[in-house]
C-alpha atoms as a PDB file:
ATOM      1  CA  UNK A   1       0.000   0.000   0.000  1.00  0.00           C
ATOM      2  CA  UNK A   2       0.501   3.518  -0.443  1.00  0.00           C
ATOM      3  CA  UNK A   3      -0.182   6.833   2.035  1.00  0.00           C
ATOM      4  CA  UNK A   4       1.586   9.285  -1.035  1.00  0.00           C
ATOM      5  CA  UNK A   5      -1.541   8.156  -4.292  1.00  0.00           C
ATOM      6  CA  UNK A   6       1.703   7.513  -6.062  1.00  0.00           C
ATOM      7  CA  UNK A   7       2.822   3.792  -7.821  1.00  0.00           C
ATOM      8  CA  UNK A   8       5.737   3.007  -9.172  1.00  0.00           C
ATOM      9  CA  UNK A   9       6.473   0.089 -11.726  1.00  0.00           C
ATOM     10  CA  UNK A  10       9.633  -1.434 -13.192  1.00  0.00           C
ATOM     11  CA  UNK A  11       8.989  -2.187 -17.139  1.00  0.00           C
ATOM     12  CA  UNK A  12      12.242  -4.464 -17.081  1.00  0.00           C
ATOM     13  CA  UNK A  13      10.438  -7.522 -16.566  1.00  0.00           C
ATOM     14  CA  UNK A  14       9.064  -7.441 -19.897  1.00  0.00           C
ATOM     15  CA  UNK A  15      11.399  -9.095 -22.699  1.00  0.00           C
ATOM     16  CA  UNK A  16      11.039  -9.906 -26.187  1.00  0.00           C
ATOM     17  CA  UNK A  17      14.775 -11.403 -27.951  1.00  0.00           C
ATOM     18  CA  UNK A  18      16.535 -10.052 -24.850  1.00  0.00           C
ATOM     19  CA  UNK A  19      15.205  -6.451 -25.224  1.00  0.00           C
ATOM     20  CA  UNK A  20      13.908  -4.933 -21.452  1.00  0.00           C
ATOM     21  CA  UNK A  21      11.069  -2.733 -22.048  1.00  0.00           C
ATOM     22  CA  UNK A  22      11.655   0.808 -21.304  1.00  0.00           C
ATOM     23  CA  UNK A  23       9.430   3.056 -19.244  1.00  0.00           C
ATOM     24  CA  UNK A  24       8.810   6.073 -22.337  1.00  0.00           C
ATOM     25  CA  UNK A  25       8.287   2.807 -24.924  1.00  0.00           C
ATOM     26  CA  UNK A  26       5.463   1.609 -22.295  1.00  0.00           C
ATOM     27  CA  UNK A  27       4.196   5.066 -20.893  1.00  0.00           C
ATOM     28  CA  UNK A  28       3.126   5.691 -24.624  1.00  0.00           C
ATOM     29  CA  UNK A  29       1.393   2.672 -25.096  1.00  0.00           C
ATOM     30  CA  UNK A  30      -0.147   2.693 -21.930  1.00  0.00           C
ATOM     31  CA  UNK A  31      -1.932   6.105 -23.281  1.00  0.00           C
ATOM     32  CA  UNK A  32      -3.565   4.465 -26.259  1.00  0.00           C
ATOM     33  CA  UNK A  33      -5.298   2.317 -23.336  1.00  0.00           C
ATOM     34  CA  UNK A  34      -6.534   5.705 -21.617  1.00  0.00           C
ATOM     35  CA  UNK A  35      -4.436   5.838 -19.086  1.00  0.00           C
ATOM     36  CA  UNK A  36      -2.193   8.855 -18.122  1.00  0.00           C
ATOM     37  CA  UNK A  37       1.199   8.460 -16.490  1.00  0.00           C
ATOM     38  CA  UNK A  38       4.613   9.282 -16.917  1.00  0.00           C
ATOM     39  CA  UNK A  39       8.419   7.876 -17.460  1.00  0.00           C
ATOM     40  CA  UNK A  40      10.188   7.611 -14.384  1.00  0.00           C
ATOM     41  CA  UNK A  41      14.005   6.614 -13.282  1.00  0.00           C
ATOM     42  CA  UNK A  42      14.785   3.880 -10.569  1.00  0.00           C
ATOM     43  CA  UNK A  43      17.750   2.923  -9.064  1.00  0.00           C
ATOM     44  CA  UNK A  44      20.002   1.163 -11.578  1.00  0.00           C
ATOM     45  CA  UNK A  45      19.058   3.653 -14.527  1.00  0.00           C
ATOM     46  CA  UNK A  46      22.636   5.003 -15.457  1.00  0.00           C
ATOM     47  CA  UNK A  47      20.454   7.416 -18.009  1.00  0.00           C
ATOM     48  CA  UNK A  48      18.003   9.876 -17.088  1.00  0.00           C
ATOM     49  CA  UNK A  49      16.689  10.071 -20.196  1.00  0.00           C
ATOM     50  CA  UNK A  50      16.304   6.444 -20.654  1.00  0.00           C
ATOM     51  CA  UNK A  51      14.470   5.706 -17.544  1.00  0.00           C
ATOM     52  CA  UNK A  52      12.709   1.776 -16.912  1.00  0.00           C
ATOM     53  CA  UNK A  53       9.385   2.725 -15.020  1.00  0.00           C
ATOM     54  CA  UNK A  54       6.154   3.859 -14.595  1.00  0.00           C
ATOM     55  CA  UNK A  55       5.156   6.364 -12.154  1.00  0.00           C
ATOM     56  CA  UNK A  56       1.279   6.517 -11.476  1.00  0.00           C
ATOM     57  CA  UNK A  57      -0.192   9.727  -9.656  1.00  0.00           C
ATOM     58  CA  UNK A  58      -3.558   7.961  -8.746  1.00  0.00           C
ATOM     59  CA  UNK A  59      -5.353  10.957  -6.551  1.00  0.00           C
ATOM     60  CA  UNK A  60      -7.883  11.163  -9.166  1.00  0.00           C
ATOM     61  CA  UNK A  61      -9.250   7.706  -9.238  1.00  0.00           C
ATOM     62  CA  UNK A  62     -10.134   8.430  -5.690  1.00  0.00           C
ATOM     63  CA  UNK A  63     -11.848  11.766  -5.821  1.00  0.00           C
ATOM     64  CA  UNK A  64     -13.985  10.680  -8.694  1.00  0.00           C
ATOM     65  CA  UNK A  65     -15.253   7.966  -6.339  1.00  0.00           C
ATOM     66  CA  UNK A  66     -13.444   4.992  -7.470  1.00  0.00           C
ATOM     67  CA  UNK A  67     -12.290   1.867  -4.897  1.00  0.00           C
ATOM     68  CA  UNK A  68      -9.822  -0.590  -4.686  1.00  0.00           C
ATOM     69  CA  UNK A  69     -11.232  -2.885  -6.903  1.00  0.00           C
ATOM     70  CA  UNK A  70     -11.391  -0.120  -9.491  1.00  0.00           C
ATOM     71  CA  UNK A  71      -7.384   0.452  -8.304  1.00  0.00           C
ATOM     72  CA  UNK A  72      -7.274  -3.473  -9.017  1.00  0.00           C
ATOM     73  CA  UNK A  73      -8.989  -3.267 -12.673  1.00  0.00           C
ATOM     74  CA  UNK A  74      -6.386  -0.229 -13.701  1.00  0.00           C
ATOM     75  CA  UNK A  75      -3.430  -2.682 -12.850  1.00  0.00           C
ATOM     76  CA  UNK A  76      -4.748  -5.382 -14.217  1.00  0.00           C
ATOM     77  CA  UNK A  77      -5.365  -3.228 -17.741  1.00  0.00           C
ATOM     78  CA  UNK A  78      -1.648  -2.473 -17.692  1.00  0.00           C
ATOM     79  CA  UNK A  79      -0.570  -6.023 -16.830  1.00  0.00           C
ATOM     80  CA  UNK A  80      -2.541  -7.287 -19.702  1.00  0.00           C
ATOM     81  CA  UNK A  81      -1.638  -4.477 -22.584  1.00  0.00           C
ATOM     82  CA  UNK A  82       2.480  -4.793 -21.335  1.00  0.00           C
ATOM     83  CA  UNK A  83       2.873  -8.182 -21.094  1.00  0.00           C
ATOM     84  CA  UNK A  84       2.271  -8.359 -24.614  1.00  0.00           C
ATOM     85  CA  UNK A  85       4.652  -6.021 -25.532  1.00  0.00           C
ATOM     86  CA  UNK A  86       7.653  -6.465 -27.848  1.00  0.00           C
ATOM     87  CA  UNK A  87      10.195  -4.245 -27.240  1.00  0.00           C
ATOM     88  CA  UNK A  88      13.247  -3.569 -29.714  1.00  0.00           C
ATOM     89  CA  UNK A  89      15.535  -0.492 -30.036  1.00  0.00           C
ATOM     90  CA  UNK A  90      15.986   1.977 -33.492  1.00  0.00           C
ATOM     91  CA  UNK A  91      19.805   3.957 -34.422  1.00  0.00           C
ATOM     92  CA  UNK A  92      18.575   7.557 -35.333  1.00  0.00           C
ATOM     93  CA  UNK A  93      20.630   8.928 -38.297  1.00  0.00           C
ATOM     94  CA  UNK A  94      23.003  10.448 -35.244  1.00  0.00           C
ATOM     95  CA  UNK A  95      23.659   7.268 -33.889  1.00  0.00           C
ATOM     96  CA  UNK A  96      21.374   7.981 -30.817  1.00  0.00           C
ATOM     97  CA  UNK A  97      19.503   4.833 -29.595  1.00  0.00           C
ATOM     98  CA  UNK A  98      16.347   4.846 -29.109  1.00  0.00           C
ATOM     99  CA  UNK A  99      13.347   2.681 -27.082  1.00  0.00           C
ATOM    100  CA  UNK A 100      10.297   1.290 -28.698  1.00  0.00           C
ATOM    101  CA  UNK A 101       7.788  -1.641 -28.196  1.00  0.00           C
ATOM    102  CA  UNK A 102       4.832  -2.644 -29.752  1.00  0.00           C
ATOM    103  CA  UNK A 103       1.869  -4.584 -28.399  1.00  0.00           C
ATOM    104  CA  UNK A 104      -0.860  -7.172 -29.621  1.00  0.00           C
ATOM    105  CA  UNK A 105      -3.762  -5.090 -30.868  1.00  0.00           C
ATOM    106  CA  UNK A 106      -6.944  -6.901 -29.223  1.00  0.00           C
ATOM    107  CA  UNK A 107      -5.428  -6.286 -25.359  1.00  0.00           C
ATOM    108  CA  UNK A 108      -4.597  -2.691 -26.634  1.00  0.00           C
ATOM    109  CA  UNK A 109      -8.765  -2.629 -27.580  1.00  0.00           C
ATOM    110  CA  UNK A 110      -9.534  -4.256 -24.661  1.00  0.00           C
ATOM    111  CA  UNK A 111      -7.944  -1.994 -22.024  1.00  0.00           C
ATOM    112  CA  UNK A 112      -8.973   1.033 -23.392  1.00  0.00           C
ATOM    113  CA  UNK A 113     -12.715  -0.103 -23.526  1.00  0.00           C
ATOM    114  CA  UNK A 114     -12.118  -1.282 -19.767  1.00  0.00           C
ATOM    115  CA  UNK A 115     -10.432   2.058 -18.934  1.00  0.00           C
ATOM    116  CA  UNK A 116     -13.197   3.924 -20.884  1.00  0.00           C
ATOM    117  CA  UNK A 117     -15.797   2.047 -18.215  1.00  0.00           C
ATOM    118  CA  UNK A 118     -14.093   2.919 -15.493  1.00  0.00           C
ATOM    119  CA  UNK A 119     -14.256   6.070 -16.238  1.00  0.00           C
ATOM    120  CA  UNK A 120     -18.093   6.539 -17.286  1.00  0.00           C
ATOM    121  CA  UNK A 121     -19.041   5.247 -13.727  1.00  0.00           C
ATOM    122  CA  UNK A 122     -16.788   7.147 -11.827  1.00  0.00           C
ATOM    123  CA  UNK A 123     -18.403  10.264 -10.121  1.00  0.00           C
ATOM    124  CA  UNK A 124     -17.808  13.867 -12.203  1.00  0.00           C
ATOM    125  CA  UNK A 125     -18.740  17.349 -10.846  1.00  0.00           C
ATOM    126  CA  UNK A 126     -20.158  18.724 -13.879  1.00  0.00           C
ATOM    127  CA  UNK A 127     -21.298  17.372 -17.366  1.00  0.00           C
ATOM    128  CA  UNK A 128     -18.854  18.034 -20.070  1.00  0.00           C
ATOM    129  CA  UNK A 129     -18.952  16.907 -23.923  1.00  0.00           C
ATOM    130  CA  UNK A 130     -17.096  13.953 -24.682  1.00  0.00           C
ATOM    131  CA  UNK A 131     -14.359  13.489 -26.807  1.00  0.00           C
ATOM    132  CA  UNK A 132     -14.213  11.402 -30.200  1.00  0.00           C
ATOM    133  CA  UNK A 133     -11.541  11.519 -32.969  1.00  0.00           C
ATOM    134  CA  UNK A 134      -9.023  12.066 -33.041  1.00  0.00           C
ATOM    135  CA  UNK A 135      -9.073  12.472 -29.220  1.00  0.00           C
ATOM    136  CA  UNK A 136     -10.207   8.873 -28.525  1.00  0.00           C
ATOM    137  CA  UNK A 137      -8.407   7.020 -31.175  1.00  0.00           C
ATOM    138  CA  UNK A 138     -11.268   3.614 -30.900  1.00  0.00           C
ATOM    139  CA  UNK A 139     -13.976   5.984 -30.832  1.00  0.00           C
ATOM    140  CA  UNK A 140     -16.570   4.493 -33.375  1.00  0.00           C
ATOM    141  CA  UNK A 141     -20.027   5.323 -34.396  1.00  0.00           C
ATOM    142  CA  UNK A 142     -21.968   2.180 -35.208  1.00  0.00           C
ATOM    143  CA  UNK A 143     -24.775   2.947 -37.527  1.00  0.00           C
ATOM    144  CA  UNK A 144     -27.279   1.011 -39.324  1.00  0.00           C
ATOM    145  CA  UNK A 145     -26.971   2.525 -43.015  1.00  0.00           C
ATOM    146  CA  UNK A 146     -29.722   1.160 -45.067  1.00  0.00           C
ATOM    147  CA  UNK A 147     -27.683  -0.584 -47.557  1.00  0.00           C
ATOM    148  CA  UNK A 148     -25.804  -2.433 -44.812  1.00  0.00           C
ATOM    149  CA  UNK A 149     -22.127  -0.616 -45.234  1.00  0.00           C
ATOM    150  CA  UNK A 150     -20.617   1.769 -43.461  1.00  0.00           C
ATOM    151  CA  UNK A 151     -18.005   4.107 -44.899  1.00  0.00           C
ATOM    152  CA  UNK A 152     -14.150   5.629 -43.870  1.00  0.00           C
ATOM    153  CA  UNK A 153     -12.181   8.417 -45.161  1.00  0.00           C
ATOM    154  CA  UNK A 154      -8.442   7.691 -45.497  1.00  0.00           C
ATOM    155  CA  UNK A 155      -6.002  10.823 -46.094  1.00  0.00           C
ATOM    156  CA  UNK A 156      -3.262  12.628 -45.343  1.00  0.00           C
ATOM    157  CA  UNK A 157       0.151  12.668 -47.159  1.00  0.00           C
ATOM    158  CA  UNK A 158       0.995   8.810 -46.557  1.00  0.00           C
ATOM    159  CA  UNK A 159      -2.497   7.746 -47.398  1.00  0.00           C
ATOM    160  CA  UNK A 160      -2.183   6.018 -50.732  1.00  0.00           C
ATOM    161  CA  UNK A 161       1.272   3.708 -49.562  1.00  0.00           C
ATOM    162  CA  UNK A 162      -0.705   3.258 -46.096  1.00  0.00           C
ATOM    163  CA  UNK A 163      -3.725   1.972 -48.169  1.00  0.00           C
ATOM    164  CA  UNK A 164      -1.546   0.109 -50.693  1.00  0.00           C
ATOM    165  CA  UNK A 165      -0.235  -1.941 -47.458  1.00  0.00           C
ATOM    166  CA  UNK A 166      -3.254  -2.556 -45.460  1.00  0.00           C
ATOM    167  CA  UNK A 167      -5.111  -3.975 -48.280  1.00  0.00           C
ATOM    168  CA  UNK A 168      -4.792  -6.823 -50.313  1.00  0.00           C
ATOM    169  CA  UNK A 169      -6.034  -5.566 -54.069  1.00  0.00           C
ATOM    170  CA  UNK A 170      -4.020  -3.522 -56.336  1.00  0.00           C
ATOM    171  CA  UNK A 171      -4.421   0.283 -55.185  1.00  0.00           C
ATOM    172  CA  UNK A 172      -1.574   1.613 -57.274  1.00  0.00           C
ATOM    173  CA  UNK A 173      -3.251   1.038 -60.411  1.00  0.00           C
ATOM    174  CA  UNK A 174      -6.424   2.390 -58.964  1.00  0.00           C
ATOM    175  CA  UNK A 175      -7.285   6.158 -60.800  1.00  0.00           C
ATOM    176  CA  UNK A 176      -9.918   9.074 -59.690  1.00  0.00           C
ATOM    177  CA  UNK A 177     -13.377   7.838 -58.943  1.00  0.00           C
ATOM    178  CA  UNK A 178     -12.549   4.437 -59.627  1.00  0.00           C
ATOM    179  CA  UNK A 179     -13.769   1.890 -57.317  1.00  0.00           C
ATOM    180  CA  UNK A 180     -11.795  -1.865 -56.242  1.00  0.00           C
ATOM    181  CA  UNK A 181     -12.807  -4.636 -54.357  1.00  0.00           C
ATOM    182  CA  UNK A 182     -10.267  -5.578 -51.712  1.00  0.00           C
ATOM    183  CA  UNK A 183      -9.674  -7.155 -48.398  1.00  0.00           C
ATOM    184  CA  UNK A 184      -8.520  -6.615 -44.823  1.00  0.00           C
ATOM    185  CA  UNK A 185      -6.626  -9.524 -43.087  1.00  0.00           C
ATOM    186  CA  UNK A 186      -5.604  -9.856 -39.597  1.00  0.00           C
ATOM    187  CA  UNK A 187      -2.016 -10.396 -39.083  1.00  0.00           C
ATOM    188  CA  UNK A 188      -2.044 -13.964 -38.963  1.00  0.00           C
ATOM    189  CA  UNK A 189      -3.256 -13.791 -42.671  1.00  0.00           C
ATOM    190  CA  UNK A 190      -7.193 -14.769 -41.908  1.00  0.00           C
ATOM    191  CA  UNK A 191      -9.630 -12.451 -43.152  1.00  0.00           C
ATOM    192  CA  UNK A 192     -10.695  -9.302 -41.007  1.00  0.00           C
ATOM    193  CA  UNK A 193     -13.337  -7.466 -43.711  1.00  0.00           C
ATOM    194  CA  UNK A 194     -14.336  -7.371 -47.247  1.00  0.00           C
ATOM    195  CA  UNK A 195     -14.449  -4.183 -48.478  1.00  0.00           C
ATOM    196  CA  UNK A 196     -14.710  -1.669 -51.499  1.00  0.00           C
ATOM    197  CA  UNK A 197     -12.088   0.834 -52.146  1.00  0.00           C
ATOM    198  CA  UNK A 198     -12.780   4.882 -53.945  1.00  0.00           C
ATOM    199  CA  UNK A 199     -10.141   6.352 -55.039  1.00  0.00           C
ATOM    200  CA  UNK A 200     -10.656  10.244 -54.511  1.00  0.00           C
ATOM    201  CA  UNK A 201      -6.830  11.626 -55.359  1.00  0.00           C
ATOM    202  CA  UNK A 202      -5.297  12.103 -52.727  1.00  0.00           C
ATOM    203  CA  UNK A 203      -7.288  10.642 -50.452  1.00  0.00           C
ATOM    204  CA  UNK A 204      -9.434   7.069 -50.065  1.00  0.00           C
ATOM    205  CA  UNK A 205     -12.816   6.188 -49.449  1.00  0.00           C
ATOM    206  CA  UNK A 206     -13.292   2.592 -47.847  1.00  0.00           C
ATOM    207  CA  UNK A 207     -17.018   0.825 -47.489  1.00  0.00           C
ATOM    208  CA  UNK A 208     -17.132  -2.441 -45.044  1.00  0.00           C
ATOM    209  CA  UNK A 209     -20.096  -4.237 -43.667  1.00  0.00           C
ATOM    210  CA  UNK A 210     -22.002  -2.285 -40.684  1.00  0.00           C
ATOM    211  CA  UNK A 211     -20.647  -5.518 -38.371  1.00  0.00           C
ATOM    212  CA  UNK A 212     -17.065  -5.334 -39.427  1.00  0.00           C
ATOM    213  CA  UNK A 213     -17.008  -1.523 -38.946  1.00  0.00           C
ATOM    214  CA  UNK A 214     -15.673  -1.082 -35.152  1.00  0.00           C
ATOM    215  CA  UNK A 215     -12.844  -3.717 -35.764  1.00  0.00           C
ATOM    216  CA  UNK A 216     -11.902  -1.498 -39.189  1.00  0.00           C
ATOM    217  CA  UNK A 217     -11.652   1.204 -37.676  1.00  0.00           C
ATOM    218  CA  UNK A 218      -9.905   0.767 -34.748  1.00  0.00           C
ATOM    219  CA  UNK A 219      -7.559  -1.142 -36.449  1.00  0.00           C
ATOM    220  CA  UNK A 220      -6.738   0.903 -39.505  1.00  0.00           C
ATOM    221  CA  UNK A 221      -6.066   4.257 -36.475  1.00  0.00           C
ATOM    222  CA  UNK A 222      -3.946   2.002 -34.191  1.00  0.00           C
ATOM    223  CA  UNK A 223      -2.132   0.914 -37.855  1.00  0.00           C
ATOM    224  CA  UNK A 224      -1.829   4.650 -38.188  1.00  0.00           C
ATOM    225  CA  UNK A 225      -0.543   5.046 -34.749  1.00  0.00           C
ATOM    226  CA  UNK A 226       1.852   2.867 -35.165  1.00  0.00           C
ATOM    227  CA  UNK A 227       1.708   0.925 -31.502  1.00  0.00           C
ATOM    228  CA  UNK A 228       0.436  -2.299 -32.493  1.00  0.00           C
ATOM    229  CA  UNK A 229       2.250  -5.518 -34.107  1.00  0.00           C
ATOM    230  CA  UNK A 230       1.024  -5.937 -37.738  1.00  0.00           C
ATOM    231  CA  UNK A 231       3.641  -8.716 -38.737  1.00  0.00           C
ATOM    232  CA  UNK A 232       4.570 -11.323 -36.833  1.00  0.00           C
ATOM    233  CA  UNK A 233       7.777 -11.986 -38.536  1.00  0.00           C
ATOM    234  CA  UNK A 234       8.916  -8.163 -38.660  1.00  0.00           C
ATOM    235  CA  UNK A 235       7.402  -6.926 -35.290  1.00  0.00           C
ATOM    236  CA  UNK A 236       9.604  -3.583 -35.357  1.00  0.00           C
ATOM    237  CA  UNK A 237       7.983  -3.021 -39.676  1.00  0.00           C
ATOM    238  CA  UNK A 238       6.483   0.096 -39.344  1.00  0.00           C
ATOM    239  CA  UNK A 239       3.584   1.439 -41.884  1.00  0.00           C
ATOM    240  CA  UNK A 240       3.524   3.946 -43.951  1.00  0.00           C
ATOM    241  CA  UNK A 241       1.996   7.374 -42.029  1.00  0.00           C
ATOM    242  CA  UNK A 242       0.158   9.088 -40.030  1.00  0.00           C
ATOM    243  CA  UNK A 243      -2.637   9.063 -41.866  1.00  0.00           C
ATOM    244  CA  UNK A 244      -6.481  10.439 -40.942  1.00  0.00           C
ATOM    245  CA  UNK A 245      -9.125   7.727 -40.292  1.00  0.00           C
ATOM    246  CA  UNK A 246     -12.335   9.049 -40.088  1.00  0.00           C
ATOM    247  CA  UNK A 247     -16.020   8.009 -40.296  1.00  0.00           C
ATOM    248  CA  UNK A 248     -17.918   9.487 -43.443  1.00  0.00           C
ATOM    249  CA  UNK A 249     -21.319   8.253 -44.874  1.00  0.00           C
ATOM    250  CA  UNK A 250     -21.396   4.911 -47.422  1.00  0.00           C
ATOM    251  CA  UNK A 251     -23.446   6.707 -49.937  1.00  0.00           C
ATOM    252  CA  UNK A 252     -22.831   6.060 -53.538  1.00  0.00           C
ATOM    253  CA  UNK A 253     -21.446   2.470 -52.650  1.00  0.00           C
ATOM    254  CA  UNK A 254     -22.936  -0.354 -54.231  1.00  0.00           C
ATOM    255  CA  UNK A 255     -22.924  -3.219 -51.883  1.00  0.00           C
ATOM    256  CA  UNK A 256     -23.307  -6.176 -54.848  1.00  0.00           C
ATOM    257  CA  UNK A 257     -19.543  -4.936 -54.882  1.00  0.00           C
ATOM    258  CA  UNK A 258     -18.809  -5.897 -52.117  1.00  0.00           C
ATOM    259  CA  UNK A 259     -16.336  -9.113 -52.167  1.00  0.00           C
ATOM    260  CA  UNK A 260     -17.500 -12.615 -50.768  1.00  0.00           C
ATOM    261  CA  UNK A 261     -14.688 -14.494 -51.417  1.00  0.00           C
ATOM    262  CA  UNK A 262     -11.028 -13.812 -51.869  1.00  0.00           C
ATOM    263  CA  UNK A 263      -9.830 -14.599 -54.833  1.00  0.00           C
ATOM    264  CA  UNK A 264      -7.547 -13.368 -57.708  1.00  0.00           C
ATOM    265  CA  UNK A 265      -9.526 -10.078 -58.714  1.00  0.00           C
ATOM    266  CA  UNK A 266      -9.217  -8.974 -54.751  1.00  0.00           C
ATOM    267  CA  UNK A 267      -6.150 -10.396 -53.324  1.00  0.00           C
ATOM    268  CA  UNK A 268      -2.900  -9.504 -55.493  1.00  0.00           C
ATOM    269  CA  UNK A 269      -0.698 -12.154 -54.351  1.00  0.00           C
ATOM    270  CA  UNK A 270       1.966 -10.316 -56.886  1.00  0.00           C
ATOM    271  CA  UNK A 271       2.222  -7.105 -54.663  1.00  0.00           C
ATOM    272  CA  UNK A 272       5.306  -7.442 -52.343  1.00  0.00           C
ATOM    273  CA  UNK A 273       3.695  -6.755 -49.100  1.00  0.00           C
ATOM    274  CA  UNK A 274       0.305  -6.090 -48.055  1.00  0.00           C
ATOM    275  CA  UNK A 275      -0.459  -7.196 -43.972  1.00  0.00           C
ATOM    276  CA  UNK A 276      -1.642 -10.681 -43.434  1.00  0.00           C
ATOM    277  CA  UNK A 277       0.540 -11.856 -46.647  1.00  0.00           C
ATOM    278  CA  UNK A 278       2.084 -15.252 -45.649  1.00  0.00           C
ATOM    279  CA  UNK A 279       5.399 -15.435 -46.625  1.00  0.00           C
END
């Protein structure tokens, strides 16, 4: 127990091919799961910039009303999102070295939608709006459009290689108001969605079935974010980005499009890379 609100925990414990994770690596990710805290040093760090904990200032969770079983749920979200962490370390162009990790993307999901309920029963003084995205990156609207798809803008600078990677089909060849269908796999290489693909310049339109939406979503932003493990054979492979995810209507779509099968005219098995490729 504590009498000061204040935790600390050592990140060392996690490994991945003999790599400790490191306390700024795991205070990030620990963010994308809604939880604020900060980098801390501990004896044994030679480095204060390259500190190997987490420090928790937890006065909050008791004046909004929250007990130790709440106290017990917030551990147990960072247990769960750490442990699958995979740390590894980058060489800037100076030679500096640098700490990163990235973690399975379904606990990431999970502890933030745990986090997120702890939070909406906790006590509040005042109403105040809440936040969506690009605030609260798995924020999704789930609507029931009446031609059963729901649609996603895709832009920013990076948005035609991020595209190009996620999905299976053949987006380079894809011109101006030209539509595609393609797929979305999970990492292990079984299917995620079905979708259809607009090219709009610069920028994409994506349609995917009103059930497949909040998965889509969520995992095209954390893609974007660049926290969660996409390959399991390159777990440091980064995607192409930042790149804007956002919700936008399925009009104009024509769900006969829509793919049920994967096959040659969706899946080009030619491209070098797209995520979910088996190798």
């Amino acid at each position: 127990g504590t009498n000061t609100h204040m935790v600390i925990v050592d990140t060392k414990s996690v490994k991945w091919n003999g790599q400790a994770l490191m306390g700024d690596a795991a205070a990030r990710i620990v963010d994308m799961a809604n939880i604020v805290c900060n980098r801390n040093t501990i004896p044994g760090d030679r480095d204060a910039t390259r500190p190997s904990a987490l420090r928790f200032g937890a006065t909050w969770v008791t004046q909004r009303g929250l007990k130790e079983a709440d106290m017990s749920e917030i551990a147990s979200v960072v247990g769960d999102v750490l442990k699958t962490a995979r740390p590894f370390t980058l060489t800037t162009a100076k030679g500096a070295l640098q700490f990163r990790a990235k973690v399975d993307f379904d606990a990431l999901v999970n502890g933030a939608e745990r986090i997120s309920a702890l939070c909406a029963k906790a006590g509040e003084d005042v109403a105040v709006p809440r936040d969506s995205y690009p605030h609260v990156w798995e924020s999704v609207t789930v609507s029931k459009n009446g031609n059963g798809l729901s649609g996603l803008e895709i832009s920013g600078e990076h948005a035609r290689a991020f595209v190009h990677s996620a999905f299976t089909s053949d987006v380079a060849v894809l011109l101006a108001e030209e539509t595609q269908p393609s797929w979305l796999l999970e990492r292990d290489g079984k299917p995620m969605s079905p979708a259809i693909l607009l090219c709009l310049g610069d920028r994409y339109r994506v349609a995917v079935p009103n059930e497949k939406l909040s998965r889509v979503v969520r995992w095209l932003r954390a893609l974007s974010d660049g926290y969660v493990i996409f390959d399991e054979a390159d777990p440091q492979a980064k995607m192409p980005g930042p790149v804007v995810v956002k919700q936008v209507s399925s009009e104009g779509f024509d769900a006969a499009q829509m793919p049920t099968e994967m096959n040659a005219t969706n899946v080009m098995s030619e491209k070098p890379y797209f995520i979910g490729k088996l190798h």
